[in-house]
C-alpha atoms as a PDB file:
ATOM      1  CA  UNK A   1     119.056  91.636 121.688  1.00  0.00           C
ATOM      2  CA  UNK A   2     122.390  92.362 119.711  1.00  0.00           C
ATOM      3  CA  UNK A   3     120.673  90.225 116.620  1.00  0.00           C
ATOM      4  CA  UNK A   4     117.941  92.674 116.836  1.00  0.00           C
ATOM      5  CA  UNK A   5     120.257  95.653 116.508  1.00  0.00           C
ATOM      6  CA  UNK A   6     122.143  94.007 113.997  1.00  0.00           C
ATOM      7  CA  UNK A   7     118.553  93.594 111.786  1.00  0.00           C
ATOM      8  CA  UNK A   8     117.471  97.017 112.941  1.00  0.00           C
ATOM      9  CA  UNK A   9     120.863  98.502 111.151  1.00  0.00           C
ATOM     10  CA  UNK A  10     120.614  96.492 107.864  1.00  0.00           C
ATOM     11  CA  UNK A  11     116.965  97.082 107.436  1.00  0.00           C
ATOM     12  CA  UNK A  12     117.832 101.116 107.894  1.00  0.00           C
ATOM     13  CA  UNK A  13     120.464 100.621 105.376  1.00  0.00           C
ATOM     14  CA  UNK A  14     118.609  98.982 103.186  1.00  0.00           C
ATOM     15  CA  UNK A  15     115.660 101.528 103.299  1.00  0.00           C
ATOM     16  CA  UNK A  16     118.419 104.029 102.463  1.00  0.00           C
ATOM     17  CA  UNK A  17     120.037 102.839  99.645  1.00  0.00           C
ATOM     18  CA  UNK A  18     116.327 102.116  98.137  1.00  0.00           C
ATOM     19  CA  UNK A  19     116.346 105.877  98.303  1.00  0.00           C
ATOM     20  CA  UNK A  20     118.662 106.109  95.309  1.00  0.00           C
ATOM     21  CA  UNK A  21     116.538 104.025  92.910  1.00  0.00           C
ATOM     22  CA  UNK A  22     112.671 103.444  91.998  1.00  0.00           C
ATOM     23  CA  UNK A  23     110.776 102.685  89.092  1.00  0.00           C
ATOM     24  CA  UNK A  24     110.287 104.875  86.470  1.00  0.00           C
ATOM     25  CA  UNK A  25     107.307 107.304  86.522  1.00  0.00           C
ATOM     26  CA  UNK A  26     103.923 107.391  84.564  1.00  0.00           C
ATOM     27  CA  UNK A  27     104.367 111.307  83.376  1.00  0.00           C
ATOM     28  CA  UNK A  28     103.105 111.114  80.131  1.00  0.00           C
ATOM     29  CA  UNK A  29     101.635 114.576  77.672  1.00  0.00           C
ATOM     30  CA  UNK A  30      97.928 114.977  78.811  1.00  0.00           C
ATOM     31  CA  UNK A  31      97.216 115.568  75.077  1.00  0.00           C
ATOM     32  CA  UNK A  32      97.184 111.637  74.725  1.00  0.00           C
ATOM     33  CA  UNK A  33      93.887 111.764  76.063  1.00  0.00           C
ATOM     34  CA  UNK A  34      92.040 114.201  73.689  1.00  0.00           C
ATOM     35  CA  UNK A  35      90.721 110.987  71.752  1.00  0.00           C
ATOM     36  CA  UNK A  36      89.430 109.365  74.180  1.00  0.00           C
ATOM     37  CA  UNK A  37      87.818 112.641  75.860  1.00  0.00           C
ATOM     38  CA  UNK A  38      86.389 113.918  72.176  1.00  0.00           C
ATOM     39  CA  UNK A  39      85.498 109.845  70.853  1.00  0.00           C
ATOM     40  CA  UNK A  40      82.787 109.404  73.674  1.00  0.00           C
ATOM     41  CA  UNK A  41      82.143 112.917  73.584  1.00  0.00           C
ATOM     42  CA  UNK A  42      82.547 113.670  77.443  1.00  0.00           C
ATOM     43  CA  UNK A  43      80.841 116.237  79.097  1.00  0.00           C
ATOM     44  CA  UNK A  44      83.432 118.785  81.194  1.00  0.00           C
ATOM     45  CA  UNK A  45      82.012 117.472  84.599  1.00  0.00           C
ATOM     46  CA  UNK A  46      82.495 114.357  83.502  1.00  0.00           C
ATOM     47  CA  UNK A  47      86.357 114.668  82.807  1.00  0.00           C
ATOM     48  CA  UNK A  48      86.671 116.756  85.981  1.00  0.00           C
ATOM     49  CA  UNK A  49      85.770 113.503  87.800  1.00  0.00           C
ATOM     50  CA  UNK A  50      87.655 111.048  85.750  1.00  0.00           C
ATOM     51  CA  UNK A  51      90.913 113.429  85.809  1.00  0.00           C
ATOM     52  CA  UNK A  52      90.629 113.387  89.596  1.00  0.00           C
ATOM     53  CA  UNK A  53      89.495 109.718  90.219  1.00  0.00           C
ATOM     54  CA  UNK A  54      90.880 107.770  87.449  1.00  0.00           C
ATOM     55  CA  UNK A  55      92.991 108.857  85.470  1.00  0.00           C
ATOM     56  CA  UNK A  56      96.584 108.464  87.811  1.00  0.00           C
ATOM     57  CA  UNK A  57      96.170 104.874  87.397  1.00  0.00           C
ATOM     58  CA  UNK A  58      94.534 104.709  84.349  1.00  0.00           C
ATOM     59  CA  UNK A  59      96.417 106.827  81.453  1.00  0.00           C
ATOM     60  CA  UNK A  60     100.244 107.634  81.247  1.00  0.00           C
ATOM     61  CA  UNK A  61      99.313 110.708  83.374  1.00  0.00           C
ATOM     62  CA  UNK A  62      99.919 110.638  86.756  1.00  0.00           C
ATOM     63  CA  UNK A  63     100.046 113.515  89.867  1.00  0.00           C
ATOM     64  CA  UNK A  64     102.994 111.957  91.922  1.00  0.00           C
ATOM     65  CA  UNK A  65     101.708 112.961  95.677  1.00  0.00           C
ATOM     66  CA  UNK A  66     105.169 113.765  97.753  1.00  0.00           C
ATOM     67  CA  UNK A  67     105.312 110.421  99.577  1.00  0.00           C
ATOM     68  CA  UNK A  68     105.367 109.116  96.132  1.00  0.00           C
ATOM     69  CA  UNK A  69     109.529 109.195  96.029  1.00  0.00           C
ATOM     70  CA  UNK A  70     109.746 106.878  99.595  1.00  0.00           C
ATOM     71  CA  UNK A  71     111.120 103.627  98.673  1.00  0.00           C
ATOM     72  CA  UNK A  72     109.397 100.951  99.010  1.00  0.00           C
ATOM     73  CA  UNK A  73     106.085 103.027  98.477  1.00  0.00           C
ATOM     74  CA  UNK A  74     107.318 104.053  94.820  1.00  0.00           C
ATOM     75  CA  UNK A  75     107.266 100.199  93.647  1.00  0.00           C
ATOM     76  CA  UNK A  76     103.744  99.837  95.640  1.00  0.00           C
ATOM     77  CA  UNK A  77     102.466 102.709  93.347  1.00  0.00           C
ATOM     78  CA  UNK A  78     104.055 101.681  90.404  1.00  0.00           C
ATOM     79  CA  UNK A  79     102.759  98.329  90.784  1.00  0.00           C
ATOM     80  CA  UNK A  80      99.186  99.745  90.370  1.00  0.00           C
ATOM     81  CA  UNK A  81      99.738 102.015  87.997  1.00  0.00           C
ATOM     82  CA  UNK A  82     100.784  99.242  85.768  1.00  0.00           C
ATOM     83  CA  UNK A  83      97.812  96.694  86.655  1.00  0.00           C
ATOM     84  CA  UNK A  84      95.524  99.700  86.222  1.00  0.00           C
ATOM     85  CA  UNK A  85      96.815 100.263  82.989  1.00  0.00           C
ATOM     86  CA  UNK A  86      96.574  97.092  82.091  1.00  0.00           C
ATOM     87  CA  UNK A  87      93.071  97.156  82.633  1.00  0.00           C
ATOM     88  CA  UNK A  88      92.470 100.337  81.074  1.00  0.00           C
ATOM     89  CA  UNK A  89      94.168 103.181  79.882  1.00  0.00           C
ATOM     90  CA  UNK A  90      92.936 106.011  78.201  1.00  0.00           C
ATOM     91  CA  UNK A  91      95.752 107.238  77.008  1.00  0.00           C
ATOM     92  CA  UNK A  92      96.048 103.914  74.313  1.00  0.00           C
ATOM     93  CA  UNK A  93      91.890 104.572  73.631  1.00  0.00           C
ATOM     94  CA  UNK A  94      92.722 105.176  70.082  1.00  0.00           C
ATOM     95  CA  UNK A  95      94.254 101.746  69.774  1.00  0.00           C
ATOM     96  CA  UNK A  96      91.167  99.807  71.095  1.00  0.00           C
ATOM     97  CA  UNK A  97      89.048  98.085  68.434  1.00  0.00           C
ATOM     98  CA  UNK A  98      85.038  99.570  68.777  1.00  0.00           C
ATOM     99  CA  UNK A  99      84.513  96.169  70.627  1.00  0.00           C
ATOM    100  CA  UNK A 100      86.752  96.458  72.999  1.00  0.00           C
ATOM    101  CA  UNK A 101      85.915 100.247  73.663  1.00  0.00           C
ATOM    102  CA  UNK A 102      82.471  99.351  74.413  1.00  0.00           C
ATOM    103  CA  UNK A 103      83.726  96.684  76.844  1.00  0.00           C
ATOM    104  CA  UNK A 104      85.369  98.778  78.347  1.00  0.00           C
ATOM    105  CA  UNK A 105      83.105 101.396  78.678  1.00  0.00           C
ATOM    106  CA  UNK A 106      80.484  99.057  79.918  1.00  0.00           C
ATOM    107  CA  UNK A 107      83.107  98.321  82.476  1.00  0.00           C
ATOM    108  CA  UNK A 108      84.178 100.983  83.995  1.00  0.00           C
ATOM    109  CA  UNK A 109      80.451 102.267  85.146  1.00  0.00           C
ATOM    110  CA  UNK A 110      80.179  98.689  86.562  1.00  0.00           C
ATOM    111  CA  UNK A 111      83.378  98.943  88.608  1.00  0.00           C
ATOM    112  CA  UNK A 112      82.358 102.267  89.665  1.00  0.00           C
ATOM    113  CA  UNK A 113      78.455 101.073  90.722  1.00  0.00           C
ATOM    114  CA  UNK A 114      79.933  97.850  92.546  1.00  0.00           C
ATOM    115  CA  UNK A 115      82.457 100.287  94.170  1.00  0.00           C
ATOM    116  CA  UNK A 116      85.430  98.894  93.524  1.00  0.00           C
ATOM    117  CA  UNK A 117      86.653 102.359  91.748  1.00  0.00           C
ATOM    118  CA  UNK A 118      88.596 103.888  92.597  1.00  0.00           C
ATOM    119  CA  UNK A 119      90.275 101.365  94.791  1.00  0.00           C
ATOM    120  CA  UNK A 120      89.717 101.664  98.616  1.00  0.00           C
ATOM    121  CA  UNK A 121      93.377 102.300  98.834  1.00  0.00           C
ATOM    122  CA  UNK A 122      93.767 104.943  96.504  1.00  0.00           C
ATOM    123  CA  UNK A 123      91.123 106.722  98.637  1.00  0.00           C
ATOM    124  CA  UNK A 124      93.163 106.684 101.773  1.00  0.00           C
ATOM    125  CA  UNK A 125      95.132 109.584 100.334  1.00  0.00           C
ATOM    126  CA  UNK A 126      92.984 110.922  97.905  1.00  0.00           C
ATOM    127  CA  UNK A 127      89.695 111.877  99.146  1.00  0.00           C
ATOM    128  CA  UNK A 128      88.574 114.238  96.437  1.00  0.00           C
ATOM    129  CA  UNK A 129      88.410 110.535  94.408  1.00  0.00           C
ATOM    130  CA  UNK A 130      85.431 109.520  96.392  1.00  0.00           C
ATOM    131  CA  UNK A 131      82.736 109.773  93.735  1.00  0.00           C
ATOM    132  CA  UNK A 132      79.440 111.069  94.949  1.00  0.00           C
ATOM    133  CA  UNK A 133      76.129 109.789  93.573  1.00  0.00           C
ATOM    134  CA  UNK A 134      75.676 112.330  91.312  1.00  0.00           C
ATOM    135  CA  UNK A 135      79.004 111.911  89.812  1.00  0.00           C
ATOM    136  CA  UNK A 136      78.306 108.501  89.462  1.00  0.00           C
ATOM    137  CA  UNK A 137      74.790 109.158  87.851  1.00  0.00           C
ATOM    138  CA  UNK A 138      76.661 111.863  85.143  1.00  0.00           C
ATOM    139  CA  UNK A 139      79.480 109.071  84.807  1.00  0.00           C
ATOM    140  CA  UNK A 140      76.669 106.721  83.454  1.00  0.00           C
ATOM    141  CA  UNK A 141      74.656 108.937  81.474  1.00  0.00           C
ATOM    142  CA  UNK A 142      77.935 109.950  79.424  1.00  0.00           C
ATOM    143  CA  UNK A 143      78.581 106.159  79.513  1.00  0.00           C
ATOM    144  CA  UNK A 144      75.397 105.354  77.976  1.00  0.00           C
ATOM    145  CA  UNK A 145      75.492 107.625  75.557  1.00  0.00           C
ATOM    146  CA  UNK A 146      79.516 106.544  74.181  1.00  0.00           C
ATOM    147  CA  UNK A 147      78.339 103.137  73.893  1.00  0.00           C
ATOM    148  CA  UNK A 148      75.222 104.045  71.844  1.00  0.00           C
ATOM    149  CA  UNK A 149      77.954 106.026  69.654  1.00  0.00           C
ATOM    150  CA  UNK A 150      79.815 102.918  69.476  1.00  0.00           C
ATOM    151  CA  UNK A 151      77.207 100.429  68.816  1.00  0.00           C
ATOM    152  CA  UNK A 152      76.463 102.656  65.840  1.00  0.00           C
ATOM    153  CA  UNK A 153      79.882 101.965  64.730  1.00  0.00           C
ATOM    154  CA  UNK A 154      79.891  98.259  65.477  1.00  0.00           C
ATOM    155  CA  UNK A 155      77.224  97.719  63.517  1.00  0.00           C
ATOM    156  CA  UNK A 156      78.036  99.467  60.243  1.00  0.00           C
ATOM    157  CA  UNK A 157      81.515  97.215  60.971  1.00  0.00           C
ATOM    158  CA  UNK A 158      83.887 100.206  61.372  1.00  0.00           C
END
C-alpha cells in the first residue's frame, strides 16, 4: 500500500510540473484564410460551418476551449492539430498546386459524407461541429462548384 502512495505522489507531481509547460499554440491571423475562402468562392453559410467544424484543426486558427491549458490534454490537442494540418490546412491553400486543391477538395466532402469529419472526438466537446444534412448538402454544392473552377484551371495548365 505504501508503493501505491509513493506512485500516487509522483504521478501528482508530475501532473503539476506539466502545468508549467505545453506545446505551442495554433493562433494564427484569420486573414490567412481569405484565399482560400475567395479561390473556391464560398458561400457565407458555407464558411459559418467550416469556421465552426473545421477549421481548429485545419488552418493556423484555433479557439483554445479552457481545458485546453491541462497538461497532458494540451499535447493530445496539439497532436491533432498538427495531423489535421497535415492533412489539410487552409491557411497554406495558396501554396497548393490546382491539382492538389482539387484533391483536396474532393476530399474533404468525402470525409465529411463517410463521417469521419469532424472526428468523433472533437465532437465530444464541440457539439455545434455536428454537421446536419443540410450543411452537408451546401458543403457539397460549394464543393462542386470549386472543383469545376479548378478543373477550368487545370486544363488551360495554370
Amino acid at each position: 500500500m505504501k508503493i501505491l502512495k509513493k506512485i500516487a505522489v509522483l504521478a501528482l507531481i508530475v501532473l503539476v510540473i506539466l502545468q508549467f509547460f505545453g506545446p505551442e499554440r495554433n493562433e494564427g491571423d484569420i486573414t490567412d484564410l481569405e484565399p482560400f475562402i475567395q479561390e473556391t468562392n464560398m458561400p457565407s453559410s458555407v464558411a459559418a460551418t467550416l469556421k465552426v467544424a473545421c477549421y481548429d484543426c485545419h488552418s493556423s486558427n484555433t479557439r483554445y476551449p479552457w481545458y485546453s491549458n491541462i497538461e497532458p490534454i494540451s499535447y493530445w490537442m496539439a497532436e491533432h492539430i498538427e495531423h489535421g494540418k497535415d492533412e489539410l490546412n487552409f491557411s497554406e491553400w495558396s501554396s497548393y498546386t490546382a491539382k492538389r486543391k482539387d484533391h483536396k477538395l474532393e476530399e474533404i466532402i468525402e470525409e465529411i459524407e463517410e463521417g469521419h469529419m469532424p472526428l468523433p472526438s472533437y465532437l465530444w466537446t464541440h457539439s455545434d461541429a455536428e454537421l446536419s444534412e443540410t450543411q452537408i448538402k451546401e458543403i457539397d454544392a460549394w464543393v462542386k462548384e470549386a472543383r469545376a473552377f479548378l478543373a477550368l484551371q487545370i486544363e488551360k495548365g495554370q
